[in-house]
Every structure is written in C-alpha cells, then in structure tokens.
Protein backbone atom coordinates (compact mmCIF):
# COMPACT_ATOMS: atom_id res chain seq x y z
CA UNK A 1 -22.81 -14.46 25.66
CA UNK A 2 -19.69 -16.08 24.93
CA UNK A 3 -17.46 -13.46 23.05
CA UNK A 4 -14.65 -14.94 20.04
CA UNK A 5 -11.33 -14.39 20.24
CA UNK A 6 -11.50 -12.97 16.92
CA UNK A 7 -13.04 -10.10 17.96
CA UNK A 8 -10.57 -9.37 21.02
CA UNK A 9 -7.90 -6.33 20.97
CA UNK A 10 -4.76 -8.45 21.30
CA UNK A 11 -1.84 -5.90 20.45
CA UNK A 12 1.19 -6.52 22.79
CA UNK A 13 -0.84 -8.20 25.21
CA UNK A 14 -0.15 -11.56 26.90
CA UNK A 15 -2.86 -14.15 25.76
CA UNK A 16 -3.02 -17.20 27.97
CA UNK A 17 -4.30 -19.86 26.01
CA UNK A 18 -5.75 -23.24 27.75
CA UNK A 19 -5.14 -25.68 24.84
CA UNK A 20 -5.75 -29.69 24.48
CA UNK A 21 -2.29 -31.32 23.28
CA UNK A 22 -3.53 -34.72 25.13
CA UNK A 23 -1.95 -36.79 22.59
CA UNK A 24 -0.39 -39.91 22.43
CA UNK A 25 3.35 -39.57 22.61
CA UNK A 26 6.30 -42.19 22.43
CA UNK A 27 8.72 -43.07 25.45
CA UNK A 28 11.09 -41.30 22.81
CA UNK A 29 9.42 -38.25 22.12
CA UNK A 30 7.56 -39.25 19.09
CA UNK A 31 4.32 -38.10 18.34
CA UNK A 32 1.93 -40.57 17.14
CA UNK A 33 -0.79 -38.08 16.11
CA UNK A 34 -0.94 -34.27 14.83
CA UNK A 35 -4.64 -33.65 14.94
CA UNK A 36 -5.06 -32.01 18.08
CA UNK A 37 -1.78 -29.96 17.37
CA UNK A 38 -2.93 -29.04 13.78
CA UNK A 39 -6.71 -28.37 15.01
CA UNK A 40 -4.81 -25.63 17.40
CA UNK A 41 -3.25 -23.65 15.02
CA UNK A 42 -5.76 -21.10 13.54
CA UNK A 43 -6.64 -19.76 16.57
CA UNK A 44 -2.60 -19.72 17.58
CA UNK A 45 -1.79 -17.70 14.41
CA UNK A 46 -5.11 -15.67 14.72
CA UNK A 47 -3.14 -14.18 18.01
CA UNK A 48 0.33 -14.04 16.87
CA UNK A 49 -1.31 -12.19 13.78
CA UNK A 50 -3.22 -9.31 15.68
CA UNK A 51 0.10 -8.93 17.69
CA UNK A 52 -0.40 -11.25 20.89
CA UNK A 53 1.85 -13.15 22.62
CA UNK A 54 0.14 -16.79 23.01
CA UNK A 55 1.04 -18.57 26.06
CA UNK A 56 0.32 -22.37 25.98
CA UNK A 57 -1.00 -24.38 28.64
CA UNK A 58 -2.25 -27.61 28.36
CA UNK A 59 -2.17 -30.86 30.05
CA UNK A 60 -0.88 -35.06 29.29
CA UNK A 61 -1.93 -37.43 30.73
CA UNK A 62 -2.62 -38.59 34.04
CA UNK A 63 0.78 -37.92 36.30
CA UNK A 64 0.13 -39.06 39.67
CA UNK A 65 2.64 -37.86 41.72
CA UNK A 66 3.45 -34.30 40.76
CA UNK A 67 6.03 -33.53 37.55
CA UNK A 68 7.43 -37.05 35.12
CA UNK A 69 9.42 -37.15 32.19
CA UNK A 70 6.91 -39.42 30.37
CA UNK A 71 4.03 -36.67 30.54
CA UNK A 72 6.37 -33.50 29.93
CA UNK A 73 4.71 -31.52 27.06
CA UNK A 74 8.50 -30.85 25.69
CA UNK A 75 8.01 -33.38 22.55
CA UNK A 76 4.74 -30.59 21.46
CA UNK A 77 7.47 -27.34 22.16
CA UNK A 78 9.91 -28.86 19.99
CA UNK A 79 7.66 -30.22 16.80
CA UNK A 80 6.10 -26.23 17.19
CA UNK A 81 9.54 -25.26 16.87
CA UNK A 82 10.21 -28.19 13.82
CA UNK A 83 6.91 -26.15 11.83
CA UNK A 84 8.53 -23.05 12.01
CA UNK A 85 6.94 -21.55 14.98
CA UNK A 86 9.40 -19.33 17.76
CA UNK A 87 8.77 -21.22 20.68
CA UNK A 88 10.08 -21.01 24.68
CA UNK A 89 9.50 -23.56 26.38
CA UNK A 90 9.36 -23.63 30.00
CA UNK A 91 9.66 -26.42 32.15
CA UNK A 92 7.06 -25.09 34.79
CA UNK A 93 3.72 -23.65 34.51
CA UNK A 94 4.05 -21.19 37.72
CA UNK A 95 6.78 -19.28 39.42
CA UNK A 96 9.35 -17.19 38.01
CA UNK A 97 10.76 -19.10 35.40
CA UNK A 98 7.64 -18.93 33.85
CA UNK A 99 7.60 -15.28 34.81
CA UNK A 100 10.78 -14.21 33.87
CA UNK A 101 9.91 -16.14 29.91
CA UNK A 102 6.68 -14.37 30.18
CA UNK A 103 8.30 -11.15 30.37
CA UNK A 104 10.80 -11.87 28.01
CA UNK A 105 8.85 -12.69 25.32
CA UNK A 106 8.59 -10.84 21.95
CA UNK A 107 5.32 -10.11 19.59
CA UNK A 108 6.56 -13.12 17.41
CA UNK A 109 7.28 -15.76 19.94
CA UNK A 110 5.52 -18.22 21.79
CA UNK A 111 6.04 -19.73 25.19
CA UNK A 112 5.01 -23.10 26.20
CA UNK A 113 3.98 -23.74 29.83
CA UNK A 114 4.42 -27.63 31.06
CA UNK A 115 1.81 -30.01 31.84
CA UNK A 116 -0.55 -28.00 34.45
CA UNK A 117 -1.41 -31.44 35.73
CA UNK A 118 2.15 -32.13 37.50
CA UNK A 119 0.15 -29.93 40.18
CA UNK A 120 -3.29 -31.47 41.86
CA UNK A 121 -4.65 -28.19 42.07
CA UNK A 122 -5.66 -27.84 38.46
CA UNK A 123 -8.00 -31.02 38.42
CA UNK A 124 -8.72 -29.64 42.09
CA UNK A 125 -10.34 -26.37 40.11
CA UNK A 126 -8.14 -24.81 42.55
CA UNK A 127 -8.42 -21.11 42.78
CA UNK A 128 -5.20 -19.90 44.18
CA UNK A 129 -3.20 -22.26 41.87
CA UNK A 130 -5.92 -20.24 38.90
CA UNK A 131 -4.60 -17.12 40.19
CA UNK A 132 -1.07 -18.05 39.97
CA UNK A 133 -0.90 -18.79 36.30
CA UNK A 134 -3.57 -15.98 35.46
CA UNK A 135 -0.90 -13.36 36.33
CA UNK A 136 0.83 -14.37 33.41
CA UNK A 137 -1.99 -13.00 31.21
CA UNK A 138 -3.60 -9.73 30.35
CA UNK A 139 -6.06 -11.96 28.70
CA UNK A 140 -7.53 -15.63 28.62
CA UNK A 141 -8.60 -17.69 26.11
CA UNK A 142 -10.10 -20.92 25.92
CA UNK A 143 -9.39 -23.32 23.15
CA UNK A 144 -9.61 -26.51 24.27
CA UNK A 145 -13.04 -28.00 23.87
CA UNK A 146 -11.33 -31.81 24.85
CA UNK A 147 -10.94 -30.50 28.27
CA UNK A 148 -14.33 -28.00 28.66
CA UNK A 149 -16.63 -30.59 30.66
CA UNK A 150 -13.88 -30.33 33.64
CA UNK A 151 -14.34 -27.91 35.76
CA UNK A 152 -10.52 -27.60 36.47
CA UNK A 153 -8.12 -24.53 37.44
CA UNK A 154 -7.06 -23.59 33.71
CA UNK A 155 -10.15 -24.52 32.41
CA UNK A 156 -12.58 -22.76 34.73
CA UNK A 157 -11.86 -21.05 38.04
CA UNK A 158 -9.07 -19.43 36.02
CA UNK A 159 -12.07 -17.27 33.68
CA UNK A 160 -12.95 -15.55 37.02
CA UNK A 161 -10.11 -13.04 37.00
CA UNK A 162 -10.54 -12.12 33.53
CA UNK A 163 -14.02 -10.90 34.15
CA UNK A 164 -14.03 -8.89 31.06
CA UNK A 165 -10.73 -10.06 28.72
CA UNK A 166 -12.23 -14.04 28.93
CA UNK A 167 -12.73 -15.52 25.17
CA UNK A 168 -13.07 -18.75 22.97
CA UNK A 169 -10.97 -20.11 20.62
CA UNK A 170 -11.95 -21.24 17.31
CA UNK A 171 -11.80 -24.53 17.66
CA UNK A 172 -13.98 -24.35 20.55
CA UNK A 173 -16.42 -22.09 18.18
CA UNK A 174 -16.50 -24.51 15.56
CA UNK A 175 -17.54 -27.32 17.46
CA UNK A 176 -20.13 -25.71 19.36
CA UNK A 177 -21.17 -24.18 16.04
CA UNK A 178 -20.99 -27.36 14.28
CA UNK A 179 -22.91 -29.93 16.83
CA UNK A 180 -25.06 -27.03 18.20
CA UNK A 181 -26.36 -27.05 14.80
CA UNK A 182 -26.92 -30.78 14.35
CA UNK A 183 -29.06 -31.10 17.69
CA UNK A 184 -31.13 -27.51 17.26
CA UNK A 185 -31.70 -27.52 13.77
CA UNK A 186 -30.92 -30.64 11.83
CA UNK A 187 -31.60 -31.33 7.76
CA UNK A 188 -33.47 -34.40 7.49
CA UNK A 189 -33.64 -36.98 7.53
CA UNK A 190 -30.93 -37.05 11.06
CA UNK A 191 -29.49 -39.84 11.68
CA UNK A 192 -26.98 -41.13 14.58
CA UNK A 193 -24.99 -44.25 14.84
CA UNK A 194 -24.12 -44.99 18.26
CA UNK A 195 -21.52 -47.82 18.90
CA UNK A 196 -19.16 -48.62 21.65
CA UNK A 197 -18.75 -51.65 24.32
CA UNK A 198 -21.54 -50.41 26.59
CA UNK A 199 -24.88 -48.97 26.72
CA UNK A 200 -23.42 -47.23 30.03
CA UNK A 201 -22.41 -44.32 29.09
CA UNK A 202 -24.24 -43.60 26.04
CA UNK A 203 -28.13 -44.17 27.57
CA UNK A 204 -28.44 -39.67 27.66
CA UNK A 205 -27.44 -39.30 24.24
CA UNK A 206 -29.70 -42.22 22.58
CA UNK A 207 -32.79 -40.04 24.86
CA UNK A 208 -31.49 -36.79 24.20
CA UNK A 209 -31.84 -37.71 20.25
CA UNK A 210 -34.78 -39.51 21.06
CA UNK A 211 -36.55 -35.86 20.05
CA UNK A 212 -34.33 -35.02 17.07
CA UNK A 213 -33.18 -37.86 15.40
CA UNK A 214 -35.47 -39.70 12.50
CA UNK A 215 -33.18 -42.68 12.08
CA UNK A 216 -30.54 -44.44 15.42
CA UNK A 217 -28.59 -47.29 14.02
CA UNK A 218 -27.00 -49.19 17.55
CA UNK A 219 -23.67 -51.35 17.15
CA UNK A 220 -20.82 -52.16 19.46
CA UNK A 221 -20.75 -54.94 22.09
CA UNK A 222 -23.94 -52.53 23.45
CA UNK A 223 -25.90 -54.42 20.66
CA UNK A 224 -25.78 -57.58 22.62
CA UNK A 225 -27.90 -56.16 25.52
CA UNK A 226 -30.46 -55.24 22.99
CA UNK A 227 -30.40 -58.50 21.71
CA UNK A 228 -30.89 -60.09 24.97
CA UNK A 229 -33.97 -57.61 25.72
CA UNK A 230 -35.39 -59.20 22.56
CA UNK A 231 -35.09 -62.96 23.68
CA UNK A 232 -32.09 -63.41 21.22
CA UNK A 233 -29.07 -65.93 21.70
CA UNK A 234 -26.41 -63.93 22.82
CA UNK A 235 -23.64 -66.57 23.38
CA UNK A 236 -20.36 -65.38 25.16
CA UNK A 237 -20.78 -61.73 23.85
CA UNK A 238 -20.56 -59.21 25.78
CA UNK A 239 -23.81 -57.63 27.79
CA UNK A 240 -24.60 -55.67 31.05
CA UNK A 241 -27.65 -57.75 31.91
CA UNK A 242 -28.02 -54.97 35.04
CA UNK A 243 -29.40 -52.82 31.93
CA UNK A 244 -31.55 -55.41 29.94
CA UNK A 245 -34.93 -53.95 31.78
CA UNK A 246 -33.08 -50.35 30.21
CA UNK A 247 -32.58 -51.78 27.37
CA UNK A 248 -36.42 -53.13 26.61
CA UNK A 249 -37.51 -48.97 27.95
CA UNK A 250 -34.95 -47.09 25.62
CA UNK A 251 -36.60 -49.60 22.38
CA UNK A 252 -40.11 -48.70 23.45
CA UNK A 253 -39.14 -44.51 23.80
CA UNK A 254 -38.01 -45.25 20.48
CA UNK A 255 -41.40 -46.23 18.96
CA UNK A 256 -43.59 -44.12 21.16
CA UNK A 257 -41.11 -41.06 19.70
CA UNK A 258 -41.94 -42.50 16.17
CA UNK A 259 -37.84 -43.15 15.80
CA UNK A 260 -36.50 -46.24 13.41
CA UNK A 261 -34.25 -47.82 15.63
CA UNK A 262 -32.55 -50.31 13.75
CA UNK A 263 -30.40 -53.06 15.68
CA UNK A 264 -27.91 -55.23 13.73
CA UNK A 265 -30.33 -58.19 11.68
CA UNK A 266 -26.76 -60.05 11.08
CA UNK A 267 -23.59 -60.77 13.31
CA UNK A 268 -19.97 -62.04 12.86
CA UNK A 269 -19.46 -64.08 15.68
CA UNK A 270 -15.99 -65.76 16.28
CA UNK A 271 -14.81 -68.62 18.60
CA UNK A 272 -12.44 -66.50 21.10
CA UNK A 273 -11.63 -62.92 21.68
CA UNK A 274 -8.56 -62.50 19.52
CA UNK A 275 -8.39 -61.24 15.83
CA UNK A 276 -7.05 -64.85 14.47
CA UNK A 277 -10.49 -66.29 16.30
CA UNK A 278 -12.91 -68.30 13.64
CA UNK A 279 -15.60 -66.63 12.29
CA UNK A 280 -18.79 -66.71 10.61
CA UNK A 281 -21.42 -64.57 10.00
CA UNK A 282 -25.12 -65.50 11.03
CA UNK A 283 -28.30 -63.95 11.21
CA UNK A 284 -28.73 -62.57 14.95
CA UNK A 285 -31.64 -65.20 16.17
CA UNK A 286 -29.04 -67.82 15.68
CA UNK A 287 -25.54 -66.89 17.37
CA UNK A 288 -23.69 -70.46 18.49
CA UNK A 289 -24.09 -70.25 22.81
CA UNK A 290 -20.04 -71.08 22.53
CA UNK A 291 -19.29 -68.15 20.32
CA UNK A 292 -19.21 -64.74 21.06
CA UNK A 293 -20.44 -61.55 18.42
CA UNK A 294 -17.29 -58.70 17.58
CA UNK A 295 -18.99 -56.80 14.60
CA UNK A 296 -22.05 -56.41 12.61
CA UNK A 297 -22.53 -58.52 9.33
CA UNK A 298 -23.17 -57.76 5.80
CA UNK A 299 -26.44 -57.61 5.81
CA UNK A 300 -26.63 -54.71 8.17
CA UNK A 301 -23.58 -52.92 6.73
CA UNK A 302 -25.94 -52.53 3.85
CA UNK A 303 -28.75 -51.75 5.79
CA UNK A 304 -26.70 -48.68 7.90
CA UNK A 305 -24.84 -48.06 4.83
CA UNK A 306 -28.28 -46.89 2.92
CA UNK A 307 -30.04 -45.41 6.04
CA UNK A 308 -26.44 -42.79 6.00
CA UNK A 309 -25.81 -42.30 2.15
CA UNK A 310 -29.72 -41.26 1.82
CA UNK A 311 -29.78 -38.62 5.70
CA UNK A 312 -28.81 -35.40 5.04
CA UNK A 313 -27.46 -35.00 8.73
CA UNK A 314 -25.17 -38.15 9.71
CA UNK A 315 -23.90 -38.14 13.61
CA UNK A 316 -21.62 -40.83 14.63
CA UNK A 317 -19.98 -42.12 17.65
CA UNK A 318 -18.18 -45.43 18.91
CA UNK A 319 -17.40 -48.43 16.60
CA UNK A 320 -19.64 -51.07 15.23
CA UNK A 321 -17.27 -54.08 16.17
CA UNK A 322 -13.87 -54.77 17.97
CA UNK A 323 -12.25 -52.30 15.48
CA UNK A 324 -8.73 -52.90 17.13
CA UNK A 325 -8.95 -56.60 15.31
CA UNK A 326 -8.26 -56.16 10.84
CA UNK A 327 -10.50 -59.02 11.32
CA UNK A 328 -13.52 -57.17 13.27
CA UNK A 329 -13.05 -53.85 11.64
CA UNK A 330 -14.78 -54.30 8.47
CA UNK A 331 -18.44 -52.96 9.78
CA UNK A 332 -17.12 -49.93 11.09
CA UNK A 333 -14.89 -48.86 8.19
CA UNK A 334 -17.48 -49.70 5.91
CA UNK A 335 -19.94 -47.23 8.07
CA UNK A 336 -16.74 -44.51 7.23
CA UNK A 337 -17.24 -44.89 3.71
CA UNK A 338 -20.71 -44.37 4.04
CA UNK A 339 -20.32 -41.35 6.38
CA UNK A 340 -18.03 -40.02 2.92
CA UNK A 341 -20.57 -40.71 0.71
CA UNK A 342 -23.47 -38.80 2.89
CA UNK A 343 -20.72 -35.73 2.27
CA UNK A 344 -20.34 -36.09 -0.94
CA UNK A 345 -24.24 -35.41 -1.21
CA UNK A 346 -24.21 -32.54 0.55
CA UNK A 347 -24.83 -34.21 4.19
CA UNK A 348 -23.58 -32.73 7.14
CA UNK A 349 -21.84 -35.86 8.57
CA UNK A 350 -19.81 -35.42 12.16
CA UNK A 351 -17.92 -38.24 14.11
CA UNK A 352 -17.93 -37.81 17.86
CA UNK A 353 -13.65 -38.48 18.11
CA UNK A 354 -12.30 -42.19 19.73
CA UNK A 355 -12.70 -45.09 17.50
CA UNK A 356 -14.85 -43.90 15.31
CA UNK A 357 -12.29 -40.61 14.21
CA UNK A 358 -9.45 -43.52 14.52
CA UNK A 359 -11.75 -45.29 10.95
CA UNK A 360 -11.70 -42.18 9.54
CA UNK A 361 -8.32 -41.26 9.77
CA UNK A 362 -7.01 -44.85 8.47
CA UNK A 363 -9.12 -44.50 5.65
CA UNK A 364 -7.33 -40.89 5.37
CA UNK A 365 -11.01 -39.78 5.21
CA UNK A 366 -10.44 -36.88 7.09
CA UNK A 367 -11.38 -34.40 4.51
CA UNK A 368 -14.31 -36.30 3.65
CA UNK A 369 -16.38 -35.97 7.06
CA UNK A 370 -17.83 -32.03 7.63
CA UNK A 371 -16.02 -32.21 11.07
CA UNK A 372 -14.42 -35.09 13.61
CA UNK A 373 -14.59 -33.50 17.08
CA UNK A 374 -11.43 -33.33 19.33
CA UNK A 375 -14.16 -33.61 22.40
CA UNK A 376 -14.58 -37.53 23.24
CA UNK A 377 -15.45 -36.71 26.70
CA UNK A 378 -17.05 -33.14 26.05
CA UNK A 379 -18.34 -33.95 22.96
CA UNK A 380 -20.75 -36.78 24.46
CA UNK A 381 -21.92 -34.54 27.22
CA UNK A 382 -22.33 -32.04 24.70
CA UNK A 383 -24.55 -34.13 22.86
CA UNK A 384 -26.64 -35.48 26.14
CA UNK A 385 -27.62 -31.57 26.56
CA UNK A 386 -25.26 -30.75 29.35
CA UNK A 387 -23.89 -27.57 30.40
CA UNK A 388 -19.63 -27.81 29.81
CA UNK A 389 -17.87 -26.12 32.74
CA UNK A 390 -15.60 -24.43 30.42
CA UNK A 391 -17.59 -23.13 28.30
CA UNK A 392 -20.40 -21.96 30.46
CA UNK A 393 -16.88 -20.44 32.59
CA UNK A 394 -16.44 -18.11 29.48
CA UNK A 395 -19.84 -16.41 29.47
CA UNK A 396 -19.78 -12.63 30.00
C-alpha cells in the first residue's frame, strides 16, 4: 500500500520532499519551461496548508565532477520566490548549512536544497549519503514521478528510514492513477501511437499493449524498419536492420493478438537531412533509393487522425517525423489535433512527455489532452509493466 500525502499529519513537521525540477535552464538563469515547476505545486501548497515545512530536493542535470554553476537549482529558488512563495535557498543539500536553514525555518517558508547530484552518492543509491539528508525530515515524501525508475539515494534508499512517515505526492498519484487506468481498464476502442527514431527502446511497450490495445498506429524513423521487414524501398532513411527479423515477429504478435497495426501507407521523403531539404510525398512502396523518409504523409495523417478522433482511450508517445524541422512537423502536430479532438468526445487521451508533450504545448493544447506525463523515462517503463524503484520504495 502506498499511503497519499494527503492523508499524512503534517503540523510543524519537516516534510522532505524529492521533487523533479529537471528543466531546461539558460546559461543566464532563464527558464525555458514551467511545467514541471507548475505540475509541483499542489502537492507543495497541500503541505504548507496542513502546516508543514516542505523541504525541496531535486536534481539538474548531469554534473560530472561534483557541484557547477550551470546545474545549480538557484534559477527554480528564485522564480518560487518571483510567484510569491517564502523561499531559503541553500547552496548545499547536506551539512549544517542545510541544518542550521532547516532549523530555522518557519510554518510558512520553504527551503530549497541544491542539486543532490553535485554528490555521486545519490545516483550511487547510497545509503549513508540517504541518511544524511533524511535527518533533515520528520517525514518523506515522494513527488517526483520523472525520477521514480532510479533507484537513487533521494529517491529510494532514503524511504528506508521513514519506515512509517514515507508518502506520495500528488503528482506521483495522478499519474499512476491516470496510466494505471489506461493499461488495467481501458474504454474502447484503446489506441496507442508509438513514434520515435528507434524501435529500441520501445519493443516492451508495443508487447505489453499487445494485450490491451485494439488499435497501434507506428511512426518515427522506427517506421522504416517495418518497412524494410515488408520488402519496401527504404532509401537513406533511417533503420536498425539488427531488428528487421524483430520487426517481421512484433507484426505477426500483432495479428495473432487480433491488433490493427497500422504502418504509415504514405511518406514525405526529402533529399538531405535538413529542414530546407526537397520534398515530396509518395506512397511507401515507392521511396526514391537517394532520398531519405522524415514524416508520415497525408494519407496516413488521415488515416491516424480517424483511428484517434473515433477511440475512446488515446495513448501517445514519440513523434511521427523529424518534429525539430517546421518542415517535418506537420504529421505529428496534426496527430495533436487529433489527440484534442478524441477529448473533446469524451476520450481519455494521455501523451507519454518528450516530443510528443513538446506538439502539444506549441499548439498550447495543454488543456486539451486529459494528462501529459512529466515521466519520459518512468513513464515508458511504466507502460512496459515494470516495477519503478521509487514507487515500489514508498510501499508500507
């Protein structure tokens, strides 16, 4: 049983709170994106409202050689400050400055550890280093479900010394709420678009859904590998012909599972990899052997596009072309306007973070889709049926 932090006694008590404000930040300071911070915030003022003191600790990044400037977590203090919040922010997350602002602290306030990663003992699950920042606690709480398939110090080995006083956020609730729901008990028809460079990667979700979905529209440059299972003209597009035999198995699961498995029937294919490259579109048995394919054509926009609008559960992650090219976008934004019709009729639609969250947000979509995970990582392992370390770390 995993117990919510809703339901915890949090009255002048210390509430260590392992957050995920992994977010891309400026040389200057300037944070590019909010959604992480803003997804945070309920279960921050759920604390501060029942009279806790929240204590922040997250990491940035990847520092490599213990504590830099350009992964400090300062810029995230100071725009908590900017919304109004009473923030302390302390530029270490152990030892006694971090004491001394822990015991400091008031009812109202917050303090804001830095970046556990400046220390290789937290991706080292290390339990001394655990122990060292649980003393600043009289209770834990885990919020960050971006971070719950490590098993590192803060996000783990840390639960063990609050064998009884160990809880989840609500962000962490929600999603496990939210995509538990899609893979256990689904509306119907399900459907899941799965995009992305590389069938690597995504080959435990496509047979995990293999027994829940109805419908699995493929894109992405993983397409291509399909395609060349099938005897198609790839060209210069992109394939991992190590996983063509893979390829040919995961299509026959498919129809021995009674699943529509729809590949692309049409491809824009362009002369070079760059977003001023020619293009055409062409039906996928005749790509050029000089060109190379970097999104799905009309044809199957409309195809994908009336397989979502008519499913009642909609699950979607990775892009349908090079979405970081204007000119290779259109098939995945087109699949985010589909994903906001399916909610508009009532469909429980859910984007799996990365590319795919990046449509949404351009189109300023966001409150249009039921929910965009904050997982990447721990959302895909989620969805292959594997047990998160920091979640399975807060069971009682």
């Amino acid at each position: 049983m995993i117990k919510s932090i809703a339901n915890a006694n949090l009255e002048g008590k210390r509430v260590l709170v392992r957050s995920d404000f992994n977010i891309p930040i400026d040389p200057d300071g300037t944070i590019r994106s909010f959604t992480k911070i803003n997804d945070s915030l309920p279960t921050i003022d759920l604390i501060l409202k029942k009279g806790g003191i929240p204590i922040l600790m997250s990491h940035l990044g990847r520092p490599k050689n213990g504590p830099d400037p350009a992964f400090s977590l300062r810029p995230v203090a100071d725009y908590f400050n900017a919304i109004g919040y009473c923030t302390i922010f302390v530029d270490d997350c152990i030892g006694p400055k971090v004491e001394e602002a822990v015991k400091n602290a008031k009812t109202n306030q917050i303090v804001f550890l830095e970046n556990v990663r400046f220390y290789k003992e937290e991706t080292e699950n290390d339990v001394e280093f655990a122990r060292k920042i649980s003393k600043f606690g009289d209770v834990y709480c885990n919020n960050a479900f971006g971070t719950a398939h490590r098993a590192h110090a803060t996000t783990a080995a840390i639960a063990q010394f609050f064998p009884h006083d160990k809880y989840a956020g609500l962000l962490i609730l929600k999603e496990v709420r939210i995509l538990g729901k899609a893979l256990s008990h689904p509306e119907r028809p399900f459907t899941a678009i799965i995009g992305g460079s590389k069938i690597t990667g995504k080959i435990d979700i496509i047979r995990n859904l293999f027994t829940k979905c109805d419908n699995i529209l493929i894109g992405g440059g993983m397409m291509f590998t399909f395609f060349k299972a099938r005897g198609y003209e790839i060209g210069k597009s992109l394939v991992e012909t190590d996983k063509i035999t893979l390829a040919r198995e995961i299509m026959d699961e498919a129809r021995k599972n009674d699943i529509k498995f729809y590949l692309p029937t049409d491809v824009v294919e362009a002369d070079k990899f760059a977003n001023d490259a020619f293009r055409r579109t062409v039906n996928r048995r005749d790509m050029n052997p000089d060109m190379m394919g970097l999104d799905i054509g009309e044809e199957t926009i409309r195809t994908f596009s009336r397989v979502i609008i008519s499913s009642k559960t909609v699950l979607w992650n990775g892009p349908m072309g090079v979405f970081e090219f204007p000119n290779f976008a259109r098939g995945t934004l087109a699949l985010a306007h589909a994903m906001a019709k399916c909610t508009s009729n009532g469909g429980l639609t859910i984007v799996g973070g990365g590319d795919s969250a990046r449509a949404i947000q351009q189109l300023n979509y966001e409150n249009k889709i039921t929910h965009i995970s904050t997982g990447g990582g721990a959302s895909l392992e989620f969805l292959e049926g594997k047990e998160l370390p920091g979640i399975a770390a807060l069971e009682c």
